[in-house]
Protein backbone atom coordinates (compact mmCIF):
# COMPACT_ATOMS: atom_id res chain seq x y z
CA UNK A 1 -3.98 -94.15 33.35
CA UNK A 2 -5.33 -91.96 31.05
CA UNK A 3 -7.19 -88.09 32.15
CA UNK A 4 -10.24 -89.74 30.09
CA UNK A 5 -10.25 -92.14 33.50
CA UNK A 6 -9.69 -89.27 35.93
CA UNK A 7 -12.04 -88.48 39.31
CA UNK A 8 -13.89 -84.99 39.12
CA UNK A 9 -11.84 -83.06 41.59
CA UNK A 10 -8.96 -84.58 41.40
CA UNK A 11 -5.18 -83.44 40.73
CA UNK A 12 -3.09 -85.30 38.10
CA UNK A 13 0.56 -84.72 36.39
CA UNK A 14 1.01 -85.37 32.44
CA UNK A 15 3.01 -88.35 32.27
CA UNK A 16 2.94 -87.99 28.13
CA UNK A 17 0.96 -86.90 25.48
CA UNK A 18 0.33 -89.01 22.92
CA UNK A 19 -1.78 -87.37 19.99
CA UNK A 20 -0.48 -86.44 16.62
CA UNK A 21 2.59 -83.87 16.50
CA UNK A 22 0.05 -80.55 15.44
CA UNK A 23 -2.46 -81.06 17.89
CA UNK A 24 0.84 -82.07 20.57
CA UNK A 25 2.02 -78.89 19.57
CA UNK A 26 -1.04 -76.80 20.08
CA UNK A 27 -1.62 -78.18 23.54
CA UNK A 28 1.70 -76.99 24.12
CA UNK A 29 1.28 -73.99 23.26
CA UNK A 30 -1.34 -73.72 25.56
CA UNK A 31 0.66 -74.62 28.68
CA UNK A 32 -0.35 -78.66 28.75
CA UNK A 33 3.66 -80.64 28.97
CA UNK A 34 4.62 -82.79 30.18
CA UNK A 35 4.82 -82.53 34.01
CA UNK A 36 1.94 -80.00 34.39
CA UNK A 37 -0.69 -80.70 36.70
CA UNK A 38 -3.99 -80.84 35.81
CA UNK A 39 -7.43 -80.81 37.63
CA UNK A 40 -9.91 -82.98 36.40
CA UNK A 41 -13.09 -80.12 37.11
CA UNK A 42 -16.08 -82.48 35.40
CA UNK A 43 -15.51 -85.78 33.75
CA UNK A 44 -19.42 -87.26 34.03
CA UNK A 45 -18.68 -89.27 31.18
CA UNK A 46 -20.99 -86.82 28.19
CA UNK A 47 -19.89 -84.97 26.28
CA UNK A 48 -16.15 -82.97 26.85
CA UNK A 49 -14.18 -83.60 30.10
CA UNK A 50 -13.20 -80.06 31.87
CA UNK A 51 -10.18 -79.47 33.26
CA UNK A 52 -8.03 -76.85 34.90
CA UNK A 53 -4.25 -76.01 34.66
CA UNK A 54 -1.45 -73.37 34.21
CA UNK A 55 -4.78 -70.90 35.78
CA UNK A 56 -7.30 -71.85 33.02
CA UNK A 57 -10.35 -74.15 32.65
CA UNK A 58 -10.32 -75.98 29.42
CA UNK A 59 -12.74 -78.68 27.51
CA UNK A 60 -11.07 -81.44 26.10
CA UNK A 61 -12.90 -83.81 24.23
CA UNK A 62 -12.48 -87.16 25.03
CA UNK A 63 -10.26 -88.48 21.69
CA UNK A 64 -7.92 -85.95 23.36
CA UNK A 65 -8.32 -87.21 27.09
CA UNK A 66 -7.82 -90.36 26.09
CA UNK A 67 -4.52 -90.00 24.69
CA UNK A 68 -2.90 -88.25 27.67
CA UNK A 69 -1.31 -90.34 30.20
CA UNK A 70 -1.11 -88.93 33.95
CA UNK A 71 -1.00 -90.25 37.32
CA UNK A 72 -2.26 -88.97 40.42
CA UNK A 73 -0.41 -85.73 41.94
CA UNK A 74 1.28 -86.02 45.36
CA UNK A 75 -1.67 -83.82 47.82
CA UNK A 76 -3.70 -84.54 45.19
CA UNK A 77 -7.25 -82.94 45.79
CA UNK A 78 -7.41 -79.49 44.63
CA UNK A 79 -10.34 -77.68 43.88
């Protein structure tokens, strides 16, 4: 699935990233690889989807979200 899908609330792990190789890079340097989970903090479907990792609470719009795959983290609910 991709975090564009993902349930407010909700802990995830980055299966891949899949947008072009500058913007990969950028998230990168941000602390979003592969294997990082993420918290999906507000995803109501307008406007950018919020999320949390590495300590920080980012907007991603939802071009982005929708090109990260992830799957649901083992004790997933984290808030």
């Amino acid at each position: 699935m991709t975090l564009k899908q993902g349930k407010n609330n909700t802990t995830y792990r980055v299966l891949s990233i899949g947008t072009g190789l500058k913007l990969e890079r950028r998230l990168e340097a941000l602390g979003l690889t592969e294997g990082t989970k993420i918290t999906v903090l507000n995803n109501d479907k307008n406007g950018a989807l919020t999320a949390k990792f590495r300590g920080t609470r980012f907007a991603l719009g939802r071009n982005i979200a929708d090109h990260i795959e992830v799957k649901e983290a083992d004790g997933a609910c984290q808030k």
